[in-house]
C-alpha atoms as a PDB file:
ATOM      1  CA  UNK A   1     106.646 129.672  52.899  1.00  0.00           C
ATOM      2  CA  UNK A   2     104.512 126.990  55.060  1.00  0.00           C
ATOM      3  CA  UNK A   3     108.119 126.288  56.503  1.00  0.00           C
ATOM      4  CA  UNK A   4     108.471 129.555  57.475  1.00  0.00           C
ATOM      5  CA  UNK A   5     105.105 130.678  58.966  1.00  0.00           C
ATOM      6  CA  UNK A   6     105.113 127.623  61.006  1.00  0.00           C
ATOM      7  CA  UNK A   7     109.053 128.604  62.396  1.00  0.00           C
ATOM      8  CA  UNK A   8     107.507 131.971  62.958  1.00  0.00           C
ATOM      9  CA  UNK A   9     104.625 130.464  64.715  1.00  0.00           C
ATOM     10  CA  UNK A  10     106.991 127.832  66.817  1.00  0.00           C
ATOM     11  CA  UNK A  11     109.443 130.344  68.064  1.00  0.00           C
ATOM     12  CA  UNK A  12     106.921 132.703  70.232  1.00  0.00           C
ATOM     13  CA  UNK A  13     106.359 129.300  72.176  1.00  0.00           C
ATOM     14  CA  UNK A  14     109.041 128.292  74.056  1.00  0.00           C
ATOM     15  CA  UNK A  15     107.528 124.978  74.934  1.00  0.00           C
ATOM     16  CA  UNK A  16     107.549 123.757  71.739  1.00  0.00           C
ATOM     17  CA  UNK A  17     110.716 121.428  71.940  1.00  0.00           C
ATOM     18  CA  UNK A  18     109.234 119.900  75.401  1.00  0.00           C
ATOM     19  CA  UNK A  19     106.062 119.542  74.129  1.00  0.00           C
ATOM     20  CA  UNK A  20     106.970 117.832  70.706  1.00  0.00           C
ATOM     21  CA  UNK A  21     109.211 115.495  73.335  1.00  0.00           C
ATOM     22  CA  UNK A  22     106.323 114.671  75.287  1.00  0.00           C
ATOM     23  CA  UNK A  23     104.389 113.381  72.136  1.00  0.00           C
ATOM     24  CA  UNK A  24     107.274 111.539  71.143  1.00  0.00           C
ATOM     25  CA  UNK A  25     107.392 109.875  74.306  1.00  0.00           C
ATOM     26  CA  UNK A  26     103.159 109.250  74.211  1.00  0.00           C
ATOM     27  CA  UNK A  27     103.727 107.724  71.101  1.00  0.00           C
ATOM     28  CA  UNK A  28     106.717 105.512  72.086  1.00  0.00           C
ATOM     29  CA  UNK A  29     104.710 104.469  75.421  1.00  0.00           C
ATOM     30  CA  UNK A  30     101.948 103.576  73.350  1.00  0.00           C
ATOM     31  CA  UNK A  31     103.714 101.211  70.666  1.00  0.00           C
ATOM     32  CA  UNK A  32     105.823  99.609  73.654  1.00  0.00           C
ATOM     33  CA  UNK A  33     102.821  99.575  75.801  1.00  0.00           C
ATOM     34  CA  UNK A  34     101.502  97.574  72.418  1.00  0.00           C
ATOM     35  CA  UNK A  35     104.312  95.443  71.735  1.00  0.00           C
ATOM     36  CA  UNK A  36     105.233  94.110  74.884  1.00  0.00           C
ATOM     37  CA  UNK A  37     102.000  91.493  75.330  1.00  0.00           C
ATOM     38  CA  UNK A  38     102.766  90.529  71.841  1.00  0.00           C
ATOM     39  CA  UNK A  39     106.361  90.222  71.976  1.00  0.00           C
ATOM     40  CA  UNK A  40     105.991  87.952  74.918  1.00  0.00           C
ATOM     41  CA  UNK A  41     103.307  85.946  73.695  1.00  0.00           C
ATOM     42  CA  UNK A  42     105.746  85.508  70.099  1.00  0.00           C
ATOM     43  CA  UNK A  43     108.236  84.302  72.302  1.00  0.00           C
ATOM     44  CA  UNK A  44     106.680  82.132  74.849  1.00  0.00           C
ATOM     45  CA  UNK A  45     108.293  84.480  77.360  1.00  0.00           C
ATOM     46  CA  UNK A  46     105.212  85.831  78.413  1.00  0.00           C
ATOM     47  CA  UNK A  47     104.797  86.629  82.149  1.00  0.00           C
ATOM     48  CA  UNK A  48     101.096  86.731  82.565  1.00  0.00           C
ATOM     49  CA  UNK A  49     100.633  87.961  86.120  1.00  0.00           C
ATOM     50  CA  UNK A  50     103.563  89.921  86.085  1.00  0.00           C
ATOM     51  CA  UNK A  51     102.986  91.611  83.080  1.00  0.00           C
ATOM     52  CA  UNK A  52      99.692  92.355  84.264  1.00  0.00           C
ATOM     53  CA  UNK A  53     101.103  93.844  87.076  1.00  0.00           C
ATOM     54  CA  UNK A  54     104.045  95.382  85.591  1.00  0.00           C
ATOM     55  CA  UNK A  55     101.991  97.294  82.615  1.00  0.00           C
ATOM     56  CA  UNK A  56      99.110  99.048  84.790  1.00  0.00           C
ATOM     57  CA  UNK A  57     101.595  99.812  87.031  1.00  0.00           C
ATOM     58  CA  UNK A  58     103.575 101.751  84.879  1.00  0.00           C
ATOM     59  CA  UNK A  59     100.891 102.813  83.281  1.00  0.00           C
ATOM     60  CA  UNK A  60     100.091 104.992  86.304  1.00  0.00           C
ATOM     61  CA  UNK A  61     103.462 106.450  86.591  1.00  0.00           C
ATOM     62  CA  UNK A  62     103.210 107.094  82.777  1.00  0.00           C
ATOM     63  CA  UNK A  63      99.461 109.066  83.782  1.00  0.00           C
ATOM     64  CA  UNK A  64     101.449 111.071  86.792  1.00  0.00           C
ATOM     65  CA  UNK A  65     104.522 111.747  84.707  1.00  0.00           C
ATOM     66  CA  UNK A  66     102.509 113.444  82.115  1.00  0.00           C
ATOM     67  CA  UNK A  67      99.756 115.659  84.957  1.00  0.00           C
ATOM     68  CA  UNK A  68     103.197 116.687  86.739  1.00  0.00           C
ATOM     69  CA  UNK A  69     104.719 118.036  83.434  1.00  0.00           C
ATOM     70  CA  UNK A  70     101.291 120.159  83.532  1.00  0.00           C
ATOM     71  CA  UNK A  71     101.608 120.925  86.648  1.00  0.00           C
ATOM     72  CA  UNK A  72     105.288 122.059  86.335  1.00  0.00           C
ATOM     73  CA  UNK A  73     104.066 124.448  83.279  1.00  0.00           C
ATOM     74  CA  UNK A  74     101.373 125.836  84.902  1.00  0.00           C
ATOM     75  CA  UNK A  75     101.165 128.636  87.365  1.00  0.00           C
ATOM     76  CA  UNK A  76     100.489 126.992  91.576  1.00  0.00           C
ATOM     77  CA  UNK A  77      96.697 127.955  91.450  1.00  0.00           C
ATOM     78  CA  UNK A  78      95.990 125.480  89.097  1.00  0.00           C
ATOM     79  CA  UNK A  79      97.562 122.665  91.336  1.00  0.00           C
ATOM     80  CA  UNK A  80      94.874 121.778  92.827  1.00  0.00           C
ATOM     81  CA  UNK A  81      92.867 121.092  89.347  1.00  0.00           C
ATOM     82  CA  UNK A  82      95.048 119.225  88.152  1.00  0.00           C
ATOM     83  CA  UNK A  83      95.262 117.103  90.861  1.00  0.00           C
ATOM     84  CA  UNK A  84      91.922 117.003  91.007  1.00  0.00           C
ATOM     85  CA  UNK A  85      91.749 115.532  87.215  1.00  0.00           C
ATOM     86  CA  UNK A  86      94.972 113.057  88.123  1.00  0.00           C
ATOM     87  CA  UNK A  87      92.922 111.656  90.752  1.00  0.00           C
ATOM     88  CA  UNK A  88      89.575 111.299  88.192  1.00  0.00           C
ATOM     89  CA  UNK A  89      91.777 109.702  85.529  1.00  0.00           C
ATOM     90  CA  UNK A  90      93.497 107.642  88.198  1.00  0.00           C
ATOM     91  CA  UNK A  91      89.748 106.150  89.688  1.00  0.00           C
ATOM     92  CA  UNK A  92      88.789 105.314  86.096  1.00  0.00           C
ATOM     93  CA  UNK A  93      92.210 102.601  86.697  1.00  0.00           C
ATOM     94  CA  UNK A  94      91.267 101.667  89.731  1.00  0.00           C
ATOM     95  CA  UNK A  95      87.558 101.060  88.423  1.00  0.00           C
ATOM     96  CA  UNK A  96      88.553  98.738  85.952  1.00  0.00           C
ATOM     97  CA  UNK A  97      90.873  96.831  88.111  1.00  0.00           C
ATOM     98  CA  UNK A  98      87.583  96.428  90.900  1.00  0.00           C
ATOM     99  CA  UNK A  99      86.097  95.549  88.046  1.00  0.00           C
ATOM    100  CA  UNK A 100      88.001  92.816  86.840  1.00  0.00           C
ATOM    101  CA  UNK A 101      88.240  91.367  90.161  1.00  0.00           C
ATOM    102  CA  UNK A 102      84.391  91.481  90.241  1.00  0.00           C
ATOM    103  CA  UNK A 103      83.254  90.337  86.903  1.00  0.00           C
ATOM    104  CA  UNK A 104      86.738  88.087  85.617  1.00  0.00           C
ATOM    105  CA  UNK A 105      86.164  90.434  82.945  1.00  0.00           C
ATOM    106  CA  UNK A 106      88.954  93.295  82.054  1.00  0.00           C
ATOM    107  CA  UNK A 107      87.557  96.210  80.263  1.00  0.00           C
ATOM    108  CA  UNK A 108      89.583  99.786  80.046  1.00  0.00           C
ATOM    109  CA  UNK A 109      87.304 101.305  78.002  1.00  0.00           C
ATOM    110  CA  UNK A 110      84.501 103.056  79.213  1.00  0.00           C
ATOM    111  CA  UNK A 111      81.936 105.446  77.784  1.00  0.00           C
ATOM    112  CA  UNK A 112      83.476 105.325  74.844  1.00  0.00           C
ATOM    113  CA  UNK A 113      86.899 106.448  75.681  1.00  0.00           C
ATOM    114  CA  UNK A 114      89.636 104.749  76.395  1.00  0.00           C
ATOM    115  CA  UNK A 115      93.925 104.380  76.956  1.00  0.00           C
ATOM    116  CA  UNK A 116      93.988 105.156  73.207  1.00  0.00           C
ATOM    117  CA  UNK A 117      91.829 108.052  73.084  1.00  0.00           C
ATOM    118  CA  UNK A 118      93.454 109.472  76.258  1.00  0.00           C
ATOM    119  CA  UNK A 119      96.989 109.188  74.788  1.00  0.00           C
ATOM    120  CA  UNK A 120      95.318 111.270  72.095  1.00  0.00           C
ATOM    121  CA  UNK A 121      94.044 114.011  74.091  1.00  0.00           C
ATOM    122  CA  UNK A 122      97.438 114.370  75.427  1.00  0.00           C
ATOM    123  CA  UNK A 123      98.759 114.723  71.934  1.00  0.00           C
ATOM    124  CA  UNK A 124      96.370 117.294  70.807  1.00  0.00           C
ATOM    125  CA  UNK A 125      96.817 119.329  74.314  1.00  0.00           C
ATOM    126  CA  UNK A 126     100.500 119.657  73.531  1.00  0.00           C
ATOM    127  CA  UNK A 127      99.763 120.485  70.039  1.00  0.00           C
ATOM    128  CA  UNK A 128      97.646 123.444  71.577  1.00  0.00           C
ATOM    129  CA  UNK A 129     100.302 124.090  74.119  1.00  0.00           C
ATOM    130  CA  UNK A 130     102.594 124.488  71.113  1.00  0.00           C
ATOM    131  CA  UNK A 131     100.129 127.005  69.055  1.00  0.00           C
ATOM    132  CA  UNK A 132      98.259 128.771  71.330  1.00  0.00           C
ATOM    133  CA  UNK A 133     100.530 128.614  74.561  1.00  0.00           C
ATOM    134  CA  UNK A 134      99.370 127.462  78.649  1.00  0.00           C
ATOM    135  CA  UNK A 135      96.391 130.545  78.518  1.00  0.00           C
ATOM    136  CA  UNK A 136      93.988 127.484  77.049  1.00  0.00           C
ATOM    137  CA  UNK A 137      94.723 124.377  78.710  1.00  0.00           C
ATOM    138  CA  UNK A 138      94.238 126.539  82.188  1.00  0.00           C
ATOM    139  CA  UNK A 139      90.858 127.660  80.737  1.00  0.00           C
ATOM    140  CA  UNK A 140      89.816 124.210  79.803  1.00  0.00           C
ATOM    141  CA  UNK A 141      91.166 122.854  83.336  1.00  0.00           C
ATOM    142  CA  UNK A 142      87.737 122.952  84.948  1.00  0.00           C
ATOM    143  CA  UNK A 143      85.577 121.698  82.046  1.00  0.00           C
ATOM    144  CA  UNK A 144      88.450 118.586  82.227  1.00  0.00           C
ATOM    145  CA  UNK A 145      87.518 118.193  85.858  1.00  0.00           C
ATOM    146  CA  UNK A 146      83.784 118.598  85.610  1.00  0.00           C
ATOM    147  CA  UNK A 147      83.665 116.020  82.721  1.00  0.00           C
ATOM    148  CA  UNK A 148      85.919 113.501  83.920  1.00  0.00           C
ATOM    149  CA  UNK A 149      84.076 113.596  87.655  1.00  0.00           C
ATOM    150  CA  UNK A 150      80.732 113.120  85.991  1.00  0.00           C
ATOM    151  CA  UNK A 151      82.356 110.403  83.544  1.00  0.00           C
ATOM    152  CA  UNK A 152      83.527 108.048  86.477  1.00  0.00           C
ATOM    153  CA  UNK A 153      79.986 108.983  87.997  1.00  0.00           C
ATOM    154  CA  UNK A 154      78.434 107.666  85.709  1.00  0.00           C
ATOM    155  CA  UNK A 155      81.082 104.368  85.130  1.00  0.00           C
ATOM    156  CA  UNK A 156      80.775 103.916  88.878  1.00  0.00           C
ATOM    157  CA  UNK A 157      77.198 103.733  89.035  1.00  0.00           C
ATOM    158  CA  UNK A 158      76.649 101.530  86.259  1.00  0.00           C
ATOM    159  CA  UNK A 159      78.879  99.326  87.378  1.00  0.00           C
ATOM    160  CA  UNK A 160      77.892  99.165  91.169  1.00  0.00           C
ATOM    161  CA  UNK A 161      74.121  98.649  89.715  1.00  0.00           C
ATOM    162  CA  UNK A 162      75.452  95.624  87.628  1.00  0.00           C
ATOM    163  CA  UNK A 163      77.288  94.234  90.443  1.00  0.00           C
ATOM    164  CA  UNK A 164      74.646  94.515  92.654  1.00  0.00           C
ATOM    165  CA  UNK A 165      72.241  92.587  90.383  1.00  0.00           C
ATOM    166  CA  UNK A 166      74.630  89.621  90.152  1.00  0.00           C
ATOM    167  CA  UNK A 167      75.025  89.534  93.612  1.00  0.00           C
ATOM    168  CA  UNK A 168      70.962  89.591  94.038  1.00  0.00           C
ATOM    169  CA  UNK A 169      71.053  87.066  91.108  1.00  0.00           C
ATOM    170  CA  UNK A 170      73.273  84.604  93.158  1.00  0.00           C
ATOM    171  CA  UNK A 171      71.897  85.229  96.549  1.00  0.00           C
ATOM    172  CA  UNK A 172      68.251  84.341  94.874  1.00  0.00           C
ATOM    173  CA  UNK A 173      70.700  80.878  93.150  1.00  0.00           C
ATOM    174  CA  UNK A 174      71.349  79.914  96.414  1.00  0.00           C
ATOM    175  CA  UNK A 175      68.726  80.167  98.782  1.00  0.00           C
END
């Protein structure tokens, strides 16, 4: 019965086998994007810098792989939004590497969300697609956009204010 509601339910979605491929492929990132430090590491194979290099990088292309499937799905006036949110998500990477080359310190989570809960998010938005169809993730496009500006706001600002009072700090050091 539960087999056959949720067959029922599938079929009026045609995006279900692309969707359930996508979260196949979030998952897979994320256990490879787990494994790979470790393996290295295991094996005294590890390339620090270019692993480094090599993982955000591709961790980017994973991030504009998975906004152009939305943008693929959903109608051209929406475009712009989700470019819009690519570029948000995309600052909060850049952040962290400014960061890092600030502070010798290498955070990627911030405000209490991070790669994990993002690869999440993606998950449940294709589990919506699947249920409820694109009508919903278009309706939640500019409360995605709105959040994640005023997120890396607030990151930025917090940061630049830190920054700032190290570089008072060692200005007041020196002289």
């Amino acid at each position: 019965m539960v087999g056959a509601d949720t067959r029922l339910l599938l079929s009026g979605a045609r995006l279900h086998p692309l969707a359930l491929g996508v979260n196949v492929c979030i998952v897979g990132q994320y256990i490879t994007d787990l494994l790979d430090g470790a393996v290295g590491r295991a094996r005294n194979t590890g390339l620090k810098l270019w692993g480094y290099y090599v993982d955000h990088f591709l961790d980017y292309i994973f991030l504009g792989a998975i906004f152009f499937g939305y943008a693929v799905l959903l109608p051209a006036v929406y475009h712009k939004m989700i470019l819009f949110t690519l570029i948000m998500f995309a600052g909060f990477m850049v952040h962290a590497f400014l960061e890092f080359a600030c502070t010798n310190r290498f955070r990627i989570s911030y405000l209490g969300i991070g790669p994990t809960e993002v690869r999440l998010l993606f998950i449940v938005i294709n589990v919506l697609l699947i249920v409820f169809g694109k009508t919903y993730l278009a309706a939640a496009l500019p409360y995605v956009v709105t959040g994640s500006l005023f997120g890396l706001f607030i990151t930025v600002y917090r940061t630049a204010r830190k920054l700032w009072k190290m570089d008072m700090e060692e200005k007041r050091r020196s002289s």
